[in-house]
Protein backbone atom coordinates (compact mmCIF):
# COMPACT_ATOMS: atom_id res chain seq x y z
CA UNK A 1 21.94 -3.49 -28.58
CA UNK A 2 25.76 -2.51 -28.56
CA UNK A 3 24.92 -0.97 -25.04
CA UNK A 4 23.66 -4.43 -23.44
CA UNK A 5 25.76 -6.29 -25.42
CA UNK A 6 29.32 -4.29 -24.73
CA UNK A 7 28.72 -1.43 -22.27
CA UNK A 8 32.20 -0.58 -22.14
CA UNK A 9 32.32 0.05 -25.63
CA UNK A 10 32.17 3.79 -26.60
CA UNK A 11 31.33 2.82 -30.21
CA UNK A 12 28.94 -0.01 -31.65
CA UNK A 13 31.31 -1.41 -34.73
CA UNK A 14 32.04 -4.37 -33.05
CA UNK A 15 28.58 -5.68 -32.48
CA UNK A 16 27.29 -4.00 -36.09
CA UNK A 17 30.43 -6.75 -37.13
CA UNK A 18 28.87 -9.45 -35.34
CA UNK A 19 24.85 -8.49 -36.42
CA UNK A 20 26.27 -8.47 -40.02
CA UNK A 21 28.05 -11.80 -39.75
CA UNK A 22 25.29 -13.28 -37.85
CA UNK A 23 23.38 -12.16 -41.08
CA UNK A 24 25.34 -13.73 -43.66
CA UNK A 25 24.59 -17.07 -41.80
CA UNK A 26 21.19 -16.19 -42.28
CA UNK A 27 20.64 -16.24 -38.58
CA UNK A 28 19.60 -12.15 -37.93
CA UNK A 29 17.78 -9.68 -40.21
CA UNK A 30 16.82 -6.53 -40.19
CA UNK A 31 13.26 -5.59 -39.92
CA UNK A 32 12.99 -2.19 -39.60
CA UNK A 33 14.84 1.32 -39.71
CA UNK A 34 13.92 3.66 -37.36
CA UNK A 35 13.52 7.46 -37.51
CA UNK A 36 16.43 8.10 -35.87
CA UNK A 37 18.55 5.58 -38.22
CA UNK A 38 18.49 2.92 -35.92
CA UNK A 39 18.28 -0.52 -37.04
CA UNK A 40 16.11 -3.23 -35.43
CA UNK A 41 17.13 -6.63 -35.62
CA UNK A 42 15.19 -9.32 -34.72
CA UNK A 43 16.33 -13.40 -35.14
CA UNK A 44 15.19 -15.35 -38.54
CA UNK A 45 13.60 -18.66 -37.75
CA UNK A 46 17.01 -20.34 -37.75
CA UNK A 47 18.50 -18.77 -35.37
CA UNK A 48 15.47 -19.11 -32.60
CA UNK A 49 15.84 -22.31 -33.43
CA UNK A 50 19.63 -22.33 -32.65
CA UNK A 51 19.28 -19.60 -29.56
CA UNK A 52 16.76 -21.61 -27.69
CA UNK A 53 18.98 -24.59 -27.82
CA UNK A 54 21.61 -22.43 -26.67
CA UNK A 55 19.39 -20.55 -23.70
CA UNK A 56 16.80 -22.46 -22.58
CA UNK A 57 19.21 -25.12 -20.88
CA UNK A 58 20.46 -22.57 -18.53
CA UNK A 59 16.51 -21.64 -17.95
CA UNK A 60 17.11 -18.07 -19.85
CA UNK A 61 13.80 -17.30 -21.87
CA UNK A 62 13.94 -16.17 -24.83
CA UNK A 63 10.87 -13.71 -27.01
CA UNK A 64 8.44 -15.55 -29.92
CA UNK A 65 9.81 -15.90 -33.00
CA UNK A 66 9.27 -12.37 -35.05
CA UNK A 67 7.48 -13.50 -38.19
CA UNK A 68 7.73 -11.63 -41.39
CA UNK A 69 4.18 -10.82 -42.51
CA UNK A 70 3.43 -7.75 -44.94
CA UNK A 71 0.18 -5.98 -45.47
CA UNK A 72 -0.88 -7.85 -48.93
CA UNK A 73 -2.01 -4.43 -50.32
CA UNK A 74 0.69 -2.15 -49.42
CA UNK A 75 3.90 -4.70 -48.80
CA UNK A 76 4.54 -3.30 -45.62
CA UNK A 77 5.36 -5.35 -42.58
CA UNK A 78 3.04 -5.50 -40.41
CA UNK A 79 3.14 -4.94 -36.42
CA UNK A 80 5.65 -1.89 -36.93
CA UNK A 81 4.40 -0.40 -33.71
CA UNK A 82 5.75 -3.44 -32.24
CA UNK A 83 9.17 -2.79 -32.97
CA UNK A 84 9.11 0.60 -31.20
CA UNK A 85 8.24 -0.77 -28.18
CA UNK A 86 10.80 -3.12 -28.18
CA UNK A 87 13.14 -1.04 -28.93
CA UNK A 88 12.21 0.84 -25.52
CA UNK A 89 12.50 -2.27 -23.85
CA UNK A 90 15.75 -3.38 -25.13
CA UNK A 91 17.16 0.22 -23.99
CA UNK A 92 16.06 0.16 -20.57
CA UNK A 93 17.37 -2.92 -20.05
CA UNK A 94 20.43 -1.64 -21.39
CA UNK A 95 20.68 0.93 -19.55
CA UNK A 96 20.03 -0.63 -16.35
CA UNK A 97 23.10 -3.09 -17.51
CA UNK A 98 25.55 -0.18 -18.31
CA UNK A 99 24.77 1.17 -15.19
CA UNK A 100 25.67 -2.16 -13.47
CA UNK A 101 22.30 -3.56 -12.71
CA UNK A 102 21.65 -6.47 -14.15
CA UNK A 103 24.17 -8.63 -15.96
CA UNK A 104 23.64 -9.86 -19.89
CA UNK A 105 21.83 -13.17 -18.49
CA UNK A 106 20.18 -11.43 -15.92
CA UNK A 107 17.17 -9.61 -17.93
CA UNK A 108 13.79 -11.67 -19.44
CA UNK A 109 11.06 -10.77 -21.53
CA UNK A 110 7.63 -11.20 -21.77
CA UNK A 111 7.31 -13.33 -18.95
CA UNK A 112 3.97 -14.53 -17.58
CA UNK A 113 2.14 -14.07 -14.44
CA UNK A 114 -0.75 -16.62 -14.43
CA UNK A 115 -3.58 -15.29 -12.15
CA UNK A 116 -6.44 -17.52 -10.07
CA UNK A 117 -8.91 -17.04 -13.47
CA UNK A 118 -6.53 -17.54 -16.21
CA UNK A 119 -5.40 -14.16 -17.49
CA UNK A 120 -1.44 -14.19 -18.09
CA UNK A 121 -0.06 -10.68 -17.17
CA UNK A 122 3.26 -10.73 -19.22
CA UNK A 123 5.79 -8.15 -17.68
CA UNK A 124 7.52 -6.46 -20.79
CA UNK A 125 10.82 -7.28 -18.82
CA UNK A 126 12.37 -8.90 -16.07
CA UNK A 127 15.43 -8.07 -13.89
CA UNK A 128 17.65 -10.19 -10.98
CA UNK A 129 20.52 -8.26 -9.96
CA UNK A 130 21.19 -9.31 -6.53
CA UNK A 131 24.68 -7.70 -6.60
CA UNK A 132 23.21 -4.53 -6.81
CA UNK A 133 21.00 -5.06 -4.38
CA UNK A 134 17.99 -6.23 -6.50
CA UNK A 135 17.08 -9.30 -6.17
CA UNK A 136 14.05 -8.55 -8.79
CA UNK A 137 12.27 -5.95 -10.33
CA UNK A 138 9.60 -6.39 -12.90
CA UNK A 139 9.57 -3.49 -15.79
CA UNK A 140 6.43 -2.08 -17.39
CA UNK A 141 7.69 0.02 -20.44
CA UNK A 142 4.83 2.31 -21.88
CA UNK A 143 5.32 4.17 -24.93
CA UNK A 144 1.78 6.73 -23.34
CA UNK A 145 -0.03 3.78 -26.25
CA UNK A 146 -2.02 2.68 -22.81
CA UNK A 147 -4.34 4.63 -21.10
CA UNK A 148 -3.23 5.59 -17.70
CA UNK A 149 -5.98 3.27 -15.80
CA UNK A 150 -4.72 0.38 -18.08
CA UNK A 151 -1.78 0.60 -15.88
CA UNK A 152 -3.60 0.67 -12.91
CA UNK A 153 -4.80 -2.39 -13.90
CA UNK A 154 -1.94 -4.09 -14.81
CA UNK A 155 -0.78 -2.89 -11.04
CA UNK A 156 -3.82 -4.58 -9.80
CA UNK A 157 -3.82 -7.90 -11.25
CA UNK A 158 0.61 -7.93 -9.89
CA UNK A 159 -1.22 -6.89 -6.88
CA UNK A 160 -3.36 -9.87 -7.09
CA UNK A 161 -0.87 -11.72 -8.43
CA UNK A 162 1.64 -11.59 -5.49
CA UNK A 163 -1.20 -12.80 -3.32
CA UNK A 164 -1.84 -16.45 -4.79
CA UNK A 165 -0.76 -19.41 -2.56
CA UNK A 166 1.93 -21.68 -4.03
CA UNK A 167 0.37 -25.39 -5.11
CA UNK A 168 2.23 -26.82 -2.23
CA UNK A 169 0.79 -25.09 1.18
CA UNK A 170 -0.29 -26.99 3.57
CA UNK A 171 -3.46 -27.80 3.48
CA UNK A 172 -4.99 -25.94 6.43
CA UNK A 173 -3.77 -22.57 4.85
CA UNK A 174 -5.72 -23.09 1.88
CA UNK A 175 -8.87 -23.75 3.57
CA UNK A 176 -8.25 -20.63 5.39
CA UNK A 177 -7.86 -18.53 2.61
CA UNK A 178 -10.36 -20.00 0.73
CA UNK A 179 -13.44 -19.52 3.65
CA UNK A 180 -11.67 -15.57 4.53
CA UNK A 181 -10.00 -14.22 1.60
CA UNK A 182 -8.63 -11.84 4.09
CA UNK A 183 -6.55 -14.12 5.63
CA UNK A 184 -3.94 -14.08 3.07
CA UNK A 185 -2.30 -10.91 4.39
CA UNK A 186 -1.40 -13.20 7.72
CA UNK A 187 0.36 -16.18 5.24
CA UNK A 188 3.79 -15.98 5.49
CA UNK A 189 5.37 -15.22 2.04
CA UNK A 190 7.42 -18.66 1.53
CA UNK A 191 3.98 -20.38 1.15
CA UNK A 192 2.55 -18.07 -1.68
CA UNK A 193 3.18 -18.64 -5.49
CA UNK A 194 5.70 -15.79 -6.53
CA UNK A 195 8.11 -17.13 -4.54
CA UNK A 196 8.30 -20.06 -5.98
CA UNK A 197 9.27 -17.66 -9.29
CA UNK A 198 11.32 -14.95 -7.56
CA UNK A 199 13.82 -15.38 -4.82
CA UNK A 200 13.30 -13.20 -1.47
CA UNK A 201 13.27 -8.98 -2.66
CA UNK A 202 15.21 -7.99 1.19
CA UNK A 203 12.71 -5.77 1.63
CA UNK A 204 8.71 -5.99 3.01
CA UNK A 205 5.98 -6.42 0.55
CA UNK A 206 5.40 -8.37 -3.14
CA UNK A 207 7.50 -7.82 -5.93
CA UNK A 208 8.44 -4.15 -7.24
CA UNK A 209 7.49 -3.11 -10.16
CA UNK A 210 9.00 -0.42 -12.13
CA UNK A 211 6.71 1.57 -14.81
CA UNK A 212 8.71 3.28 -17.68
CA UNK A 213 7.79 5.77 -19.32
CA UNK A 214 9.04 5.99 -23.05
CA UNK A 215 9.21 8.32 -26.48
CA UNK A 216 6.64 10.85 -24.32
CA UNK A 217 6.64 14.17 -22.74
CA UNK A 218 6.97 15.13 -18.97
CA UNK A 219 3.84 16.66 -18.16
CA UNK A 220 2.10 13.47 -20.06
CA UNK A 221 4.42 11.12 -18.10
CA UNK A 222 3.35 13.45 -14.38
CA UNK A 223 -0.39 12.90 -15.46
CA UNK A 224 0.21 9.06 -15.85
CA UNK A 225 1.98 8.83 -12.33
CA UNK A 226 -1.38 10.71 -10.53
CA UNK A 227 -3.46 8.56 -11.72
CA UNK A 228 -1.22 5.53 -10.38
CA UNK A 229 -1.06 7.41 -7.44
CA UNK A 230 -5.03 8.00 -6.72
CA UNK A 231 -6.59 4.99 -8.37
CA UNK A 232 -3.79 2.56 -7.22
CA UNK A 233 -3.75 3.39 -4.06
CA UNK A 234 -4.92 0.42 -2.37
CA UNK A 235 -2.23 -1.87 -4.29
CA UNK A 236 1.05 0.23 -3.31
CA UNK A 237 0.62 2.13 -0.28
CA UNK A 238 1.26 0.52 2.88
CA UNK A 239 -0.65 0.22 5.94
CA UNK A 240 -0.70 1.15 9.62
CA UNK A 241 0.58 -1.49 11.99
CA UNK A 242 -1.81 -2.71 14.54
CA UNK A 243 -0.10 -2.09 17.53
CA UNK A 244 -1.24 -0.94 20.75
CA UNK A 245 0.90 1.83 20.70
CA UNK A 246 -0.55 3.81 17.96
CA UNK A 247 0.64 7.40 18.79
CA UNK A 248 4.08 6.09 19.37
CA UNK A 249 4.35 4.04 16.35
CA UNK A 250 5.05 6.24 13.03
CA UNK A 251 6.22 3.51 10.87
CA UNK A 252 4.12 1.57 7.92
CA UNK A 253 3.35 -2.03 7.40
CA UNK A 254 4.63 -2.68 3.69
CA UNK A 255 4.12 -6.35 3.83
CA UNK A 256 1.28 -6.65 1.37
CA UNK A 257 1.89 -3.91 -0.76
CA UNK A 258 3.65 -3.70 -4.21
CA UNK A 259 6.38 -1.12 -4.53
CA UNK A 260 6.30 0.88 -7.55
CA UNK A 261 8.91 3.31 -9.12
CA UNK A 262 8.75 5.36 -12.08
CA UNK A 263 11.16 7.22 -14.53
CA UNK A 264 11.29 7.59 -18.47
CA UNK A 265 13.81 6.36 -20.89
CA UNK A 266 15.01 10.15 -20.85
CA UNK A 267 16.49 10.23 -18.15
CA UNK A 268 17.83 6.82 -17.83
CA UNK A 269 19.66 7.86 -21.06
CA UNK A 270 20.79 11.29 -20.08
CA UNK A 271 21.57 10.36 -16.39
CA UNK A 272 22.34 6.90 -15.85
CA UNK A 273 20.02 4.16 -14.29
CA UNK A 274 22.34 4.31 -11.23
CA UNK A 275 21.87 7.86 -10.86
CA UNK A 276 18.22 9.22 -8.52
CA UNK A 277 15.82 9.17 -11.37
CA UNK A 278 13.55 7.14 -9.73
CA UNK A 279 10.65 7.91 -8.06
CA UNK A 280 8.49 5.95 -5.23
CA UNK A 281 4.69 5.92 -5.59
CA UNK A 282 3.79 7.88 -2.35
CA UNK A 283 6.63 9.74 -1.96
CA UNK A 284 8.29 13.19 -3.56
CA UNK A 285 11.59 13.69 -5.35
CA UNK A 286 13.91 10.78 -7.30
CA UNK A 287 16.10 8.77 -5.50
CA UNK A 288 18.51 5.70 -6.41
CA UNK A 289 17.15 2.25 -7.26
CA UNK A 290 17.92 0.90 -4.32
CA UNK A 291 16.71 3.55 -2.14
CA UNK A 292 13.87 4.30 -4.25
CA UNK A 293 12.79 0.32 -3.27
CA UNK A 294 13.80 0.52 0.29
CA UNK A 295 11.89 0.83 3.51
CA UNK A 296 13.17 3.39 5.69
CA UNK A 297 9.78 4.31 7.77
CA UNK A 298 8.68 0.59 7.52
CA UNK A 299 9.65 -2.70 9.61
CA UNK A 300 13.16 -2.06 10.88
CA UNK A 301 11.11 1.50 11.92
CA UNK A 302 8.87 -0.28 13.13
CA UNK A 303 10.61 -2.49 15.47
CA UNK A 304 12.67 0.51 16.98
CA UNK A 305 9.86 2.05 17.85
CA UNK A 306 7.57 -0.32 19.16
CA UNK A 307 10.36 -1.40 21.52
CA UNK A 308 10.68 2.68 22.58
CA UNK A 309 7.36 2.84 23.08
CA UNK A 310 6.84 -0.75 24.76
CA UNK A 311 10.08 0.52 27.17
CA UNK A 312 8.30 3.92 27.47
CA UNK A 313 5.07 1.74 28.53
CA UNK A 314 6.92 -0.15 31.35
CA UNK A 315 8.54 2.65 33.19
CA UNK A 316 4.98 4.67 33.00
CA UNK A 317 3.29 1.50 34.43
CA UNK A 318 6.34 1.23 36.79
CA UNK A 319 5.88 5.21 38.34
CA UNK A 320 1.82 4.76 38.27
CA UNK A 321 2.27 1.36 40.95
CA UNK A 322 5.09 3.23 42.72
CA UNK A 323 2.17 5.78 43.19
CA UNK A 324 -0.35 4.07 44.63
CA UNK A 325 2.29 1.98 46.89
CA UNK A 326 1.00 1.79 50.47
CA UNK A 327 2.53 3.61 53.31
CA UNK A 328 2.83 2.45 56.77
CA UNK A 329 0.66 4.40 59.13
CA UNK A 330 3.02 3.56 61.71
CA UNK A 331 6.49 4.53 60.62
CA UNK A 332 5.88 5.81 57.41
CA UNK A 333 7.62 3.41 55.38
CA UNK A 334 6.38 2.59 52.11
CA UNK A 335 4.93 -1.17 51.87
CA UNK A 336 7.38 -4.24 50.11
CA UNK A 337 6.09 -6.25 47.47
CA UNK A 338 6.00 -9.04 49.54
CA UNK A 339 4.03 -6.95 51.77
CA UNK A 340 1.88 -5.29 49.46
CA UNK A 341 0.75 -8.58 48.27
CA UNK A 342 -0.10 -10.14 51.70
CA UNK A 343 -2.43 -7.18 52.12
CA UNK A 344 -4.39 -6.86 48.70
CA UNK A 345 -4.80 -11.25 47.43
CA UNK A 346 -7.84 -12.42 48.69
CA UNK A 347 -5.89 -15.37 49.83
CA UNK A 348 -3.61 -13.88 52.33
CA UNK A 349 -4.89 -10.76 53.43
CA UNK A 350 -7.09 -11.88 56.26
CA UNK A 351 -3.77 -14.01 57.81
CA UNK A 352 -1.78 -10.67 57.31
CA UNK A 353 -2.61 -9.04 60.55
CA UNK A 354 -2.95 -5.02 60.89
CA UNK A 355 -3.43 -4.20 56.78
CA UNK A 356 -2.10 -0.87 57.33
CA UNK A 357 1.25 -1.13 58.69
CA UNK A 358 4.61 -2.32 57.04
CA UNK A 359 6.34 -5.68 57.02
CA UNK A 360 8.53 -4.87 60.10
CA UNK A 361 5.72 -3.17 61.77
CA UNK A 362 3.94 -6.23 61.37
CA UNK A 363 7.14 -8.32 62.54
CA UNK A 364 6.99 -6.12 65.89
CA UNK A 365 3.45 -7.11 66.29
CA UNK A 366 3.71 -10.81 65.58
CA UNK A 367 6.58 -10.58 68.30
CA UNK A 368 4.76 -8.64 70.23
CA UNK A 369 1.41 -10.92 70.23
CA UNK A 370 3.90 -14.01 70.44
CA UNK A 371 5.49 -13.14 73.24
CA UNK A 372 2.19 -12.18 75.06
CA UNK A 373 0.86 -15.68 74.09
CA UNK A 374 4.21 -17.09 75.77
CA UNK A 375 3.72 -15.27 79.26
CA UNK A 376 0.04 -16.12 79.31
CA UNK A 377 0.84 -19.91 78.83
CA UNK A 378 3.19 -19.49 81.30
CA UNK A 379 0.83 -18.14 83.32
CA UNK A 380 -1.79 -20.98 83.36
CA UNK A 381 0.69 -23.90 83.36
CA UNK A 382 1.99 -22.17 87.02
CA UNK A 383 0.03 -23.32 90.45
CA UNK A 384 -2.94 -21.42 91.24
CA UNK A 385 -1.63 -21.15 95.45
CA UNK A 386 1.28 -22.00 97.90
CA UNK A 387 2.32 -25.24 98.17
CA UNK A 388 1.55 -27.16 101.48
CA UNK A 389 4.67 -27.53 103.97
CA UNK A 390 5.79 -31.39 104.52
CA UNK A 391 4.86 -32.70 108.21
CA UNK A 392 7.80 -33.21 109.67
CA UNK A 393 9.13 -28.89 108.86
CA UNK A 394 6.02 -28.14 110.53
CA UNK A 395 6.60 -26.37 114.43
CA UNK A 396 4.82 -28.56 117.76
CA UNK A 397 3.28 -25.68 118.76
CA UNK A 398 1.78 -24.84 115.82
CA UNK A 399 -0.08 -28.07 115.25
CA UNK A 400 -1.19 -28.13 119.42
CA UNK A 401 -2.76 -24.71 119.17
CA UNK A 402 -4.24 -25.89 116.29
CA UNK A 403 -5.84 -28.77 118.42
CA UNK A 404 -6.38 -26.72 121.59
CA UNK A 405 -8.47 -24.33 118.46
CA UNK A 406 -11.05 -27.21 117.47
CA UNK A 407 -11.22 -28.34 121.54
């Protein structure tokens, strides 16, 4: 507790001072003792009373009350097992705070995700640290108490989860997804339900979750993450965009999957939450948090290389019609666009003269057959003889020998 409470503190006497005096008041107790000495405290029904009214107005959340009920045979309290857990709970999240993720009003437990029949899936804890570039990030702490396909089904039902429309979309989107089920990977995420709960993650996909692996061994913690691997496949692993450039196009659609990380309390302890203990289902070796969560092959990928390939596309398309651009048979000049066109649209081609020659080409013939059309008009507006001389230009002699001629 002295961890979340004062991080900066090397030693806990200041908040043991504070548990004690809260105790006095009657307001904390202790419940248990662990193994290692460490006490748990937990809050006596007066002071849930007096922490909700403190909280809940500034919409923090606080766990059930913590009863005190003993085994009537043996005086024990019961629901020890319960304490354990969260005490793993209350160290991640201190952890994550002394490593600067997460500030003291930033974490929530047992908070519930209501699914389309009913069942509540309670995440053990919640985080929002935005300054540290996560927005949220819902914690699954298992103590190996689960089986390792309980967890794929609490993975499933998150899945599931993060696919519910909010109450308020539009009408026409819920009768969508209600005749194709399908068609909720095509609704934007501002109409669905967790974010309505959650503000935007930055990144593609539904809400990370973070599985953490507590009070267990390596190799048990390694079997746990195979089987989340395999069996929850379908849940984290993204897809391949459908694009028409397939071979060009390495990068994954992540928009409808859930990212999951892992690590154990171990190492958060030993290394620091900040530091690469975290691992992405899917992918090999720890990284940071935040790198752990990003996308690097996914839509900014995406985009880069769709507009490569869709560049790539265009200049191929470009050198194929530069190809199988006609050449005059006449000069040898390759054919305009202009050109080309006249010759090949239905339209124009039978106006477009001599298909097999080039725009000027064609200009010399249209000249040519213009200019031929001229001369002949010319031709047929001139007279067809000589004109007859006026009488009075015409020689005496001329006209008498014509007379003596018809004598």
């Amino acid at each position: 507790m002295w961890k979340l409470t004062r991080p900066d503190n090397r030693h806990d006497k200041l908040t043991r001072d504070t548990l004690l005096d809260l105790e006095d008041h009657h307001l904390v107790r202790i419940e248990s003792v662990r193994e290692d000495q460490r006490q748990v405290w937990v809050l006596t029904r007066r002071g849930h009373g007096e922490a909700k009214q403190l909280l809940e107005p500034k919409g923090i959340r606080i766990s059930a009350l913590r009863k005190q009920d003993y085994d009537p045979d043996t005086g024990e309290l019961l629901g020890a097992s319960y304490d354990d857990h969260a005490a793993a709970v209350t160290s991640t999240a201190a952890e994550l705070h002394r490593a600067g993720i997460g500030h003291l009003f930033g974490f929530q437990t047992e908070i519930g995700h209501r699914l389309g029949n009913g069942y509540v899936q309670r995440a053990d804890l919640v985080v929002r640290a935005p300054e540290a570039g996560v927005p949220v990030l819902l914690l699954e702490i298992d103590r190996r108490t689960e089986d390792a396909h309980d967890l794929v089904t609490k993975l499933r039902r998150y899945w599931e989860w993060g696919r519910l429309l909010a109450k308020d979309a539009d009408k026409r989107t819920v009768d969508l997804v209600r005749s194709r089920p399908d068609a909720i990977d095509h609704v934007d995420h501002g109409q669905r339900l967790w974010r309505r709960m959650y503000p935007p993650t930055g990144r593609e996909g539904l809400v990370p979750l973070a599985f953490v692996f507590a009070d267990t061994t390596e190799a048990k913690a390694a079997n746990t993450v195979a089987v989340l691997e395999e069996a929850g496949r379908r849940y984290w692993a993204p897809r391949r965009y459908d694009t028409l450039y397939e071979k060009a196009v390495t990068a994954r659609d992540y928009s409808q999957a859930v990212p999951v990380v892992v690590t154990t309390l171990e190492q958060l302890r030993q290394h620091g939450a900040g530091a690469a203990v975290w691992r992405r289902l899917g992918r090999s070796g720890e990284q940071t948090l935040t790198a752990a969560l990003d996308n690097p092959d996914g839509d900014a990928l995406y985009r880069a290389q769709e507009a490569r390939a869709d560049a790539e596309d265009k200049r191929r398309r470009a050198a194929q019609r530069e190809a199988q651009r006609p050449v005059c048979k006449r000069c040898g000049r390759k054919f305009t666009d202009q050109r080309w066109e006249e010759t090949t649209v239905h339209g124009t081609a039978w106006s477009a003269g001599d298909l097999s020659v080039c725009v000027d080409c064609h200009a010399d013939d249209v000249a040519r057959e213009e200019a031929t059309a001229e001369a002949a008009r010319l031709q047929a507006a001139a007279p067809s003889g000589p004109e007859p001389e006026p009488e009075h230009d015409r020689e005496p002699g001329r006209l008498l020998g014509l007379f003596r001629r018809r004598g």
